[in-house]
PDB file of N, CA and C in Angstrom:
ATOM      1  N   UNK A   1       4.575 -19.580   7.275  1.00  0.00           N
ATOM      2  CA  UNK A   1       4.164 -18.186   7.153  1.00  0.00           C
ATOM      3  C   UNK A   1       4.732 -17.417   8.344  1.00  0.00           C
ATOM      4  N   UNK A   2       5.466 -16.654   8.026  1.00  0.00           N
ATOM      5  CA  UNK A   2       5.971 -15.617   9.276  1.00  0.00           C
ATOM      6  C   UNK A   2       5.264 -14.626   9.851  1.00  0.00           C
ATOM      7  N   UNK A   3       5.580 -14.052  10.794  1.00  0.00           N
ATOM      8  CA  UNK A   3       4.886 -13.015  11.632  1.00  0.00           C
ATOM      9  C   UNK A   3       4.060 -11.703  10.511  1.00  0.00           C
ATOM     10  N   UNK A   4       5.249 -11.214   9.773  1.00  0.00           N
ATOM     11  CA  UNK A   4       4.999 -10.404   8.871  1.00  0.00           C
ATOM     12  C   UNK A   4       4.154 -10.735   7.869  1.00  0.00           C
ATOM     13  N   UNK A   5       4.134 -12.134   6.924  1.00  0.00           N
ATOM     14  CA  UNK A   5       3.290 -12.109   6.247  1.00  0.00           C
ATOM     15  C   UNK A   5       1.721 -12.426   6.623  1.00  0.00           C
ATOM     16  N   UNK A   6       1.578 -12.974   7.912  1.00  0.00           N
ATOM     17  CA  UNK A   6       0.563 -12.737   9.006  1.00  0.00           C
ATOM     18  C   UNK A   6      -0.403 -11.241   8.894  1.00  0.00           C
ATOM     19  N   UNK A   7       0.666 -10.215   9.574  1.00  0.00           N
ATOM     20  CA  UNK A   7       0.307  -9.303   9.441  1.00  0.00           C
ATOM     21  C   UNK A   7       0.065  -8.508   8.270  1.00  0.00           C
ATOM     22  N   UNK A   8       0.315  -8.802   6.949  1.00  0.00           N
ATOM     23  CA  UNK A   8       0.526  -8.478   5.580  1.00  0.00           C
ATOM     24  C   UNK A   8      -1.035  -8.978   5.138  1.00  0.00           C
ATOM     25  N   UNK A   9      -1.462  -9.933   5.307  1.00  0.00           N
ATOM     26  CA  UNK A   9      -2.504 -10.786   5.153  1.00  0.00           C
ATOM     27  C   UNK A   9      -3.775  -9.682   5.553  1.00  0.00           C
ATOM     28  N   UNK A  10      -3.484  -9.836   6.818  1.00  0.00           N
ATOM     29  CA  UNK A  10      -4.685  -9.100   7.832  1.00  0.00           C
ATOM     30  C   UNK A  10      -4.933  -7.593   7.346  1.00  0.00           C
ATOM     31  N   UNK A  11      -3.796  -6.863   7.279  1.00  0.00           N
ATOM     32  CA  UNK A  11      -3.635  -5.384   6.512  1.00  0.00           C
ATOM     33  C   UNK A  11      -4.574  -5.388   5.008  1.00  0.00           C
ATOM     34  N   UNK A  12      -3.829  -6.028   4.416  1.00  0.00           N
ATOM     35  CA  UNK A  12      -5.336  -6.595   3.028  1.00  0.00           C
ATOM     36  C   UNK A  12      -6.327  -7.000   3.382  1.00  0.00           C
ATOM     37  N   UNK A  13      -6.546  -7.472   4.010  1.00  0.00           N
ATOM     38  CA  UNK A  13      -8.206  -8.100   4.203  1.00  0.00           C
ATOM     39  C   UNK A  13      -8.701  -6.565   5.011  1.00  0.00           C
ATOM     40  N   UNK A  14      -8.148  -6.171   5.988  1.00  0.00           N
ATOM     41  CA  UNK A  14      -8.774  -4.909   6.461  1.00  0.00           C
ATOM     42  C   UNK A  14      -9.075  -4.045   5.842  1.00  0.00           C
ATOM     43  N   UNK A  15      -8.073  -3.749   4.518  1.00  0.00           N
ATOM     44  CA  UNK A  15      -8.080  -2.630   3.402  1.00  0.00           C
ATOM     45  C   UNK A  15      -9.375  -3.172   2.757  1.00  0.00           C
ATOM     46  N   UNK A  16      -9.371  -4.327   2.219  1.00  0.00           N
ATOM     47  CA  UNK A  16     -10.507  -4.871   1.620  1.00  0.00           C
ATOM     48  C   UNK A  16     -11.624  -4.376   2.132  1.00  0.00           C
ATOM     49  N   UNK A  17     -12.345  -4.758   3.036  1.00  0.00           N
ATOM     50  CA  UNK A  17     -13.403  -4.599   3.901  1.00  0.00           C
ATOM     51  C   UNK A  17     -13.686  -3.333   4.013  1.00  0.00           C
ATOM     52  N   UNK A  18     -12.851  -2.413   4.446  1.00  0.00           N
ATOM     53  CA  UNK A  18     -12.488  -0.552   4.673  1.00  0.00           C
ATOM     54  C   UNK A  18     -13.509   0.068   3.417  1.00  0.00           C
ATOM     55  N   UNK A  19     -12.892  -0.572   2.389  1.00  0.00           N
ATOM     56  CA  UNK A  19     -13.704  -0.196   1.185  1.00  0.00           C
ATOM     57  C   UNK A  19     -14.314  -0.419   1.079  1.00  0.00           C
ATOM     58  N   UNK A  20     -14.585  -1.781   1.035  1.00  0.00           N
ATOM     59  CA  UNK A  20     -15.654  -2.788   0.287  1.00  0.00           C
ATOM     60  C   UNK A  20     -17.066  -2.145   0.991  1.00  0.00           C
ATOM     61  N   UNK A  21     -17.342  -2.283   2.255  1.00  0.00           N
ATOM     62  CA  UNK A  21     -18.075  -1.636   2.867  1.00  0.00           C
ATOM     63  C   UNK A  21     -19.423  -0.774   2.650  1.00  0.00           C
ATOM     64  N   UNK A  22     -18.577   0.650   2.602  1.00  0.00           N
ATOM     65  CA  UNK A  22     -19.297   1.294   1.982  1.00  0.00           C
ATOM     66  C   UNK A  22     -19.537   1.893   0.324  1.00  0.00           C
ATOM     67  N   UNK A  23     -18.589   0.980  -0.011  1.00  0.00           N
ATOM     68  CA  UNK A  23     -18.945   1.066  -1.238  1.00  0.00           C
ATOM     69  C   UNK A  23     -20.321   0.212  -2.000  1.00  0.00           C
ATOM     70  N   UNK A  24     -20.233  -1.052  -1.625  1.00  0.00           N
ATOM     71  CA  UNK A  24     -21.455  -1.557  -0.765  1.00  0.00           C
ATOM     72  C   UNK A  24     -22.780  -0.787  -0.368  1.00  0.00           C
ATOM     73  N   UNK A  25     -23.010  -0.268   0.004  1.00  0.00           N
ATOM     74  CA  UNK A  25     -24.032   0.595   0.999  1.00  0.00           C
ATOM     75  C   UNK A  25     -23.983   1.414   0.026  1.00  0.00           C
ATOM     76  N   UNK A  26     -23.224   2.200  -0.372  1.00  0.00           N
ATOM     77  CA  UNK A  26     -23.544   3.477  -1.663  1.00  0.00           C
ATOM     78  C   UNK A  26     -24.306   2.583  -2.656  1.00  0.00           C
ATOM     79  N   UNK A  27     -23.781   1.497  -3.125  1.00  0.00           N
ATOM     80  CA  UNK A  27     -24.200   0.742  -4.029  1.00  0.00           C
ATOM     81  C   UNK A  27     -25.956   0.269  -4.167  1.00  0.00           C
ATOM     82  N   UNK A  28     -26.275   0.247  -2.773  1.00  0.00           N
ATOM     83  CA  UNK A  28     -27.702  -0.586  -2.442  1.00  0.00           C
ATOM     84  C   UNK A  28     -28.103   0.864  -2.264  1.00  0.00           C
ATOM     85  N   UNK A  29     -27.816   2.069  -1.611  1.00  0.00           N
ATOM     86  CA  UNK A  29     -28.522   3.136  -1.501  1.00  0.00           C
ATOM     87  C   UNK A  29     -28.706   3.664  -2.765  1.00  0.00           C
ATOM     88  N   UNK A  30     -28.008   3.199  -4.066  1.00  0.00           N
ATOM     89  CA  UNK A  30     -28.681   3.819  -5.822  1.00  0.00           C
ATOM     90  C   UNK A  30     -29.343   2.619  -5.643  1.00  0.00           C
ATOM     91  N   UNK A  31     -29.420   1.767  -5.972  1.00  0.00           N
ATOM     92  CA  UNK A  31     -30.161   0.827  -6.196  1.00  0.00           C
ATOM     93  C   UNK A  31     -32.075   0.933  -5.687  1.00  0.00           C
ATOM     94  N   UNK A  32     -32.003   1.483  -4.092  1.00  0.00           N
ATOM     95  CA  UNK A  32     -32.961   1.570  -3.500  1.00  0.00           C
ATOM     96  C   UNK A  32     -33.401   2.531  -3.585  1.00  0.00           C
ATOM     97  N   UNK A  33     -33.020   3.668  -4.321  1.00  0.00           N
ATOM     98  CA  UNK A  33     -32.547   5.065  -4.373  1.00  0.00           C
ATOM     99  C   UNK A  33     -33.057   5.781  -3.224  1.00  0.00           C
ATOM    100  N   UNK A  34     -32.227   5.693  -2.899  1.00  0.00           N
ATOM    101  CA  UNK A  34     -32.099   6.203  -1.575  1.00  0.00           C
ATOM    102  C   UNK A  34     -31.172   7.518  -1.363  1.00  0.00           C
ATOM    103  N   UNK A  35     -31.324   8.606  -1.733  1.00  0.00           N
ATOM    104  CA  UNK A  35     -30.492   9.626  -1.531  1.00  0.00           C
ATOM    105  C   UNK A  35     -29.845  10.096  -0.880  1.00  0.00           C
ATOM    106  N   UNK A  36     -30.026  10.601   0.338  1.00  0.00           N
ATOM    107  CA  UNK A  36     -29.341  10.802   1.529  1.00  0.00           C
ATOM    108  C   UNK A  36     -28.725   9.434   1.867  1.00  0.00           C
ATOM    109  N   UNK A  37     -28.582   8.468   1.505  1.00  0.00           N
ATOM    110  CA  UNK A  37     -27.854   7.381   1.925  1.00  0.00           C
ATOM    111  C   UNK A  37     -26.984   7.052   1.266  1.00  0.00           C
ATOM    112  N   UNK A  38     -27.190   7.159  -0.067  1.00  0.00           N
ATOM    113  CA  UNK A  38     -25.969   7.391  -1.432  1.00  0.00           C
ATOM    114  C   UNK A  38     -25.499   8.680  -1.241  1.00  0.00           C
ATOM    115  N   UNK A  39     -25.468  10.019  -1.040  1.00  0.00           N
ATOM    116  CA  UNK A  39     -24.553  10.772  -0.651  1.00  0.00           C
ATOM    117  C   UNK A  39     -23.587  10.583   0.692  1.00  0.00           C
ATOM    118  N   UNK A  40     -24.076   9.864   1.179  1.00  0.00           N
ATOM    119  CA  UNK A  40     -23.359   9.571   2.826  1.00  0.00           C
ATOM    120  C   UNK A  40     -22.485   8.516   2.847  1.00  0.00           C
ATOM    121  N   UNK A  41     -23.059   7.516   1.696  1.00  0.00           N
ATOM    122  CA  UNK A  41     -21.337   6.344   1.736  1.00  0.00           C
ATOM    123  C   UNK A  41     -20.928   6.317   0.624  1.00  0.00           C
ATOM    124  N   UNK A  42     -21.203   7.299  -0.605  1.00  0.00           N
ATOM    125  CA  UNK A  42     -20.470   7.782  -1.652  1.00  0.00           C
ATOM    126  C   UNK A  42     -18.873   8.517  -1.135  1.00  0.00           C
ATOM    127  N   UNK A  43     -19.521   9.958  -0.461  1.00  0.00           N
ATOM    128  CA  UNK A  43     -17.897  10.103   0.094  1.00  0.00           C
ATOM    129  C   UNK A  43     -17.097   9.228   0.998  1.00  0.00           C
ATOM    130  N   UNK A  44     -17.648   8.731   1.608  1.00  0.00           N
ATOM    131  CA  UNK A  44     -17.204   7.621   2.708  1.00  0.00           C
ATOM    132  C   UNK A  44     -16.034   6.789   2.142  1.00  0.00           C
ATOM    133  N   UNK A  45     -16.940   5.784   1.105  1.00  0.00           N
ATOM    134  CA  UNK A  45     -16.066   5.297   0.492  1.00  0.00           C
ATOM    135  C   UNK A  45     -14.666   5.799  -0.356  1.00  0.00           C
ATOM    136  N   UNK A  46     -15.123   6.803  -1.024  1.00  0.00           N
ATOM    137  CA  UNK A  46     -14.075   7.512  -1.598  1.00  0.00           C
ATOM    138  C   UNK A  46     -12.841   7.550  -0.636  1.00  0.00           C
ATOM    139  N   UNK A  47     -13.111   8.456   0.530  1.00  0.00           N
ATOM    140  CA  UNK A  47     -12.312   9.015   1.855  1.00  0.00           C
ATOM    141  C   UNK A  47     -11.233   7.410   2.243  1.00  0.00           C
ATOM    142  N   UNK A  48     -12.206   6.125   2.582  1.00  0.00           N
ATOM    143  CA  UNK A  48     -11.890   4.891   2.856  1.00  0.00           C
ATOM    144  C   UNK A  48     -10.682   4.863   1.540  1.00  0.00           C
ATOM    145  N   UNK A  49     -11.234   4.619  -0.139  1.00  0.00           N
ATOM    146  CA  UNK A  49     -10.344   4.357  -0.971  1.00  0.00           C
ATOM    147  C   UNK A  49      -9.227   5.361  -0.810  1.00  0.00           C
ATOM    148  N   UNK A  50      -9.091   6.407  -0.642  1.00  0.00           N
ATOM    149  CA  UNK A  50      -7.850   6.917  -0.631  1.00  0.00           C
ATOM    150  C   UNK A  50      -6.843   6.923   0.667  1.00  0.00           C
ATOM    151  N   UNK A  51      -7.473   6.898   2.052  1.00  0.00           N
ATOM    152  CA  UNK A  51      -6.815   6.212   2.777  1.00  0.00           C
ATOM    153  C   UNK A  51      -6.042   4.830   2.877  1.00  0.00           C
ATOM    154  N   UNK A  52      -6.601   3.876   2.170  1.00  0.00           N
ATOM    155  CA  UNK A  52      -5.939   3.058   1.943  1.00  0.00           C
ATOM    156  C   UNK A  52      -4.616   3.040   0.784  1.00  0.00           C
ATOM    157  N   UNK A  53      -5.245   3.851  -0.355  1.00  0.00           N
ATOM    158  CA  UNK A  53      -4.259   3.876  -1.189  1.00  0.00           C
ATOM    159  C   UNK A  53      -2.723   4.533  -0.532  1.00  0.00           C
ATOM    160  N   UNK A  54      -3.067   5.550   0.133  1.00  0.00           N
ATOM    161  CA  UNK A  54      -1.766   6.111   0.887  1.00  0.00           C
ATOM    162  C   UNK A  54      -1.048   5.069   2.135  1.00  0.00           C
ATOM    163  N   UNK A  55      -2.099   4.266   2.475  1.00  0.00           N
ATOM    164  CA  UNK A  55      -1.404   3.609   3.309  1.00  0.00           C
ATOM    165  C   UNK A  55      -0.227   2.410   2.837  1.00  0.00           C
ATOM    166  N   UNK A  56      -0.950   1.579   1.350  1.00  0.00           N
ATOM    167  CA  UNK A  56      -0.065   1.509   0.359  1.00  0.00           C
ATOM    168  C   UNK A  56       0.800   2.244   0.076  1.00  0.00           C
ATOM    169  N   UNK A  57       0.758   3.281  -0.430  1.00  0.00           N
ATOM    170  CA  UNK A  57       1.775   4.088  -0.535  1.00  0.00           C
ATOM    171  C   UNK A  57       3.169   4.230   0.023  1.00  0.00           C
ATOM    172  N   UNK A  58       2.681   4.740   1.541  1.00  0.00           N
ATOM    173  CA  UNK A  58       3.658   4.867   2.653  1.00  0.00           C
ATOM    174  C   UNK A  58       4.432   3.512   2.764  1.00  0.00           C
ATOM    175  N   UNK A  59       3.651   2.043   2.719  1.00  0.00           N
ATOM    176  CA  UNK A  59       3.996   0.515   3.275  1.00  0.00           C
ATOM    177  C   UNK A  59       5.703   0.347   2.005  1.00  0.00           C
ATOM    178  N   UNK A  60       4.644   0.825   0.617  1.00  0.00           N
ATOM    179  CA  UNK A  60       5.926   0.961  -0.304  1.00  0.00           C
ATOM    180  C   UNK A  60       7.285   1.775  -0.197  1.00  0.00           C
ATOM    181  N   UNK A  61       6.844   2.972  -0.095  1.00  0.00           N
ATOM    182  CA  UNK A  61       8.113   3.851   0.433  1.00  0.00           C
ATOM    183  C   UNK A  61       8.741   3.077   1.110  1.00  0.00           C
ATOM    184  N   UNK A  62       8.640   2.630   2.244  1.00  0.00           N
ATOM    185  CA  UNK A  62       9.402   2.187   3.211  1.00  0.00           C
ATOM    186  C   UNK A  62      10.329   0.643   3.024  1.00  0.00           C
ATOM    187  N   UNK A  63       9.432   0.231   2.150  1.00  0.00           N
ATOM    188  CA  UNK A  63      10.024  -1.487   1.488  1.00  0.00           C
ATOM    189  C   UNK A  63      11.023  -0.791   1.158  1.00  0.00           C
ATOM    190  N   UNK A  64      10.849   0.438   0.297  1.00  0.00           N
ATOM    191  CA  UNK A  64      12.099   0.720  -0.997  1.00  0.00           C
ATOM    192  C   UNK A  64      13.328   1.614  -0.058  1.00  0.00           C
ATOM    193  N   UNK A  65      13.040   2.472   0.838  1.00  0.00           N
ATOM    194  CA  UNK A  65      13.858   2.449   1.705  1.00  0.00           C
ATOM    195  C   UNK A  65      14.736   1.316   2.615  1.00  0.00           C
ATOM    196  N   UNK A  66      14.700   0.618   3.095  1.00  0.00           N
ATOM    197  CA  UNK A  66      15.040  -0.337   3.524  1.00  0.00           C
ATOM    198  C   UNK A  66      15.583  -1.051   2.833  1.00  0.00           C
ATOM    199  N   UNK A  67      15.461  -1.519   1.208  1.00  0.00           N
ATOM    200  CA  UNK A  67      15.966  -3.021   0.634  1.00  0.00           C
ATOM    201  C   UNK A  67      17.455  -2.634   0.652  1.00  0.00           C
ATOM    202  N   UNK A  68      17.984  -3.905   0.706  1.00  0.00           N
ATOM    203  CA  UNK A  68      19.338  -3.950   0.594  1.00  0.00           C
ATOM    204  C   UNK A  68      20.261  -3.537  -0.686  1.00  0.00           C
ATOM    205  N   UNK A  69      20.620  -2.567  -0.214  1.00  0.00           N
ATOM    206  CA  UNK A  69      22.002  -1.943  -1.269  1.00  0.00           C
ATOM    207  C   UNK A  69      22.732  -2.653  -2.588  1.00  0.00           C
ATOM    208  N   UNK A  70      22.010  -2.238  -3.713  1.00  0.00           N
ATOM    209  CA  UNK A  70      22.887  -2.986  -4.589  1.00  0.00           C
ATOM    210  C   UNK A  70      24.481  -3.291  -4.911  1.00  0.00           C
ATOM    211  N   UNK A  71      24.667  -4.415  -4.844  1.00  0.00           N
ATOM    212  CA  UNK A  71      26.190  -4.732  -4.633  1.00  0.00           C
ATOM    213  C   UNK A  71      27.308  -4.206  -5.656  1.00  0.00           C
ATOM    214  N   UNK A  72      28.566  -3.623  -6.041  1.00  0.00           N
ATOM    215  CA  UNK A  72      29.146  -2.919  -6.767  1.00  0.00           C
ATOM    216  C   UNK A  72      29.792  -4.350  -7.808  1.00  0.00           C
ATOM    217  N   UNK A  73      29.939  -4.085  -9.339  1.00  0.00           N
ATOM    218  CA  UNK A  73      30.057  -5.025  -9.890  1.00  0.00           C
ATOM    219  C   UNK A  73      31.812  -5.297  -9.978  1.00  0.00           C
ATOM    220  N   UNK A  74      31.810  -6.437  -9.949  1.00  0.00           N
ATOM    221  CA  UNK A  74      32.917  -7.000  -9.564  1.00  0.00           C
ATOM    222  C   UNK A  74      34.368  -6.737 -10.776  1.00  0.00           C
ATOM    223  N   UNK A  75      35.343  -6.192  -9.924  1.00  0.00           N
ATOM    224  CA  UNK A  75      36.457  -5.949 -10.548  1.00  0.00           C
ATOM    225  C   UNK A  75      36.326  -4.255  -9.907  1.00  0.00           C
ATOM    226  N   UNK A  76      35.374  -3.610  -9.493  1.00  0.00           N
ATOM    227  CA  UNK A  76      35.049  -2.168  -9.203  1.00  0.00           C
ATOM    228  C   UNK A  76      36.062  -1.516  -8.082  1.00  0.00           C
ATOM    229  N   UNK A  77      36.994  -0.787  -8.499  1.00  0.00           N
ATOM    230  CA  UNK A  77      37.772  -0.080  -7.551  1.00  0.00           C
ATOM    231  C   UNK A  77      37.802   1.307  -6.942  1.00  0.00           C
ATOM    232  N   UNK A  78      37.422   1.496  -6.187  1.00  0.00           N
ATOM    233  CA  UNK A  78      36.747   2.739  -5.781  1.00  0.00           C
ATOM    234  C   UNK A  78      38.273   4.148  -6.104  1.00  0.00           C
ATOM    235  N   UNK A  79      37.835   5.000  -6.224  1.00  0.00           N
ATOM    236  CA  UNK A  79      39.030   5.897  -6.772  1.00  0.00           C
ATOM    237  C   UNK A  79      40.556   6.394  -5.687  1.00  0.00           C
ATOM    238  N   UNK A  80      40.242   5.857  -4.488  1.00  0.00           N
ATOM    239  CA  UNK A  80      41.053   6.208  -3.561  1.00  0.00           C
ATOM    240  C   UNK A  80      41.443   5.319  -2.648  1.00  0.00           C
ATOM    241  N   UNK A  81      41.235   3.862  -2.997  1.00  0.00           N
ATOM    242  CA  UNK A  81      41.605   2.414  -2.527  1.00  0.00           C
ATOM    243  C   UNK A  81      42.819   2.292  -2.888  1.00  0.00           C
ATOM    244  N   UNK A  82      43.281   1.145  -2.177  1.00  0.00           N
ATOM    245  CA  UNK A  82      44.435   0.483  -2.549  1.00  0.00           C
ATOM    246  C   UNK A  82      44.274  -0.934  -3.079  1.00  0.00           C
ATOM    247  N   UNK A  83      43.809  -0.450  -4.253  1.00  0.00           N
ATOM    248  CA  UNK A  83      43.674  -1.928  -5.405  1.00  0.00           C
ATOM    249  C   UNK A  83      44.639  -2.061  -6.387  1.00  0.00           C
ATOM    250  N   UNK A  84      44.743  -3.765  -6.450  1.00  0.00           N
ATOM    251  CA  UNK A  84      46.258  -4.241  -7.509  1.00  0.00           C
ATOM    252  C   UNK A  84      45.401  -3.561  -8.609  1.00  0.00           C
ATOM    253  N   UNK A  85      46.538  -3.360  -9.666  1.00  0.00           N
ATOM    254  CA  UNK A  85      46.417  -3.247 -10.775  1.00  0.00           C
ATOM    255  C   UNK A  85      45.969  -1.828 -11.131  1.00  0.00           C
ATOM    256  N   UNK A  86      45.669  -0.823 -10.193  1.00  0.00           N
ATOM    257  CA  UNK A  86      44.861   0.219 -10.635  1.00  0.00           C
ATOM    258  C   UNK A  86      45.649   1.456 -10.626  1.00  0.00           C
TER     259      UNK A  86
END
């Protein structure tokens, strides 16, 4: 396991938890009905789920920036080369 998927690991489990949390706590505050306590980690959680989703987000952008350049298919002569046959 490399450094990165190390850190890949830990990033999910943190995201996990981020949410899980208070979603959690909203959950036991209907349950207990507890009002002021279900309005307070209702948005919470929400705020948590969409922070994470963007942080996904951004992690993706950046994979797809970065991957390596698809290679040109073979026999391909660019229009201003000096290739046989062309």
């Amino acid at each position: 396991m490399t450094d990165g998927d190390k850190a890949n690991a830990w990033m999910t489990a943190a995201g996990v938890i981020f949410v899980a949390t208070p979603v959690l706590a909203a959950g036991v505050c209907v349950l207990t009905r507890r009002a002021v306590g279900a309005w307070v980690f209702g948005p919470v959680a929400a705020v948590c789920g969409v922070l994470v989703h963007a942080s996904l987000y951004v992690d993706a952008r950046q994979a797809e920036l970065y991957r390596p350049v698809p290679s040109l298919p073979s026999g391909y002569c660019a229009e201003y080369s000096d290739c046989s046959g062309g």
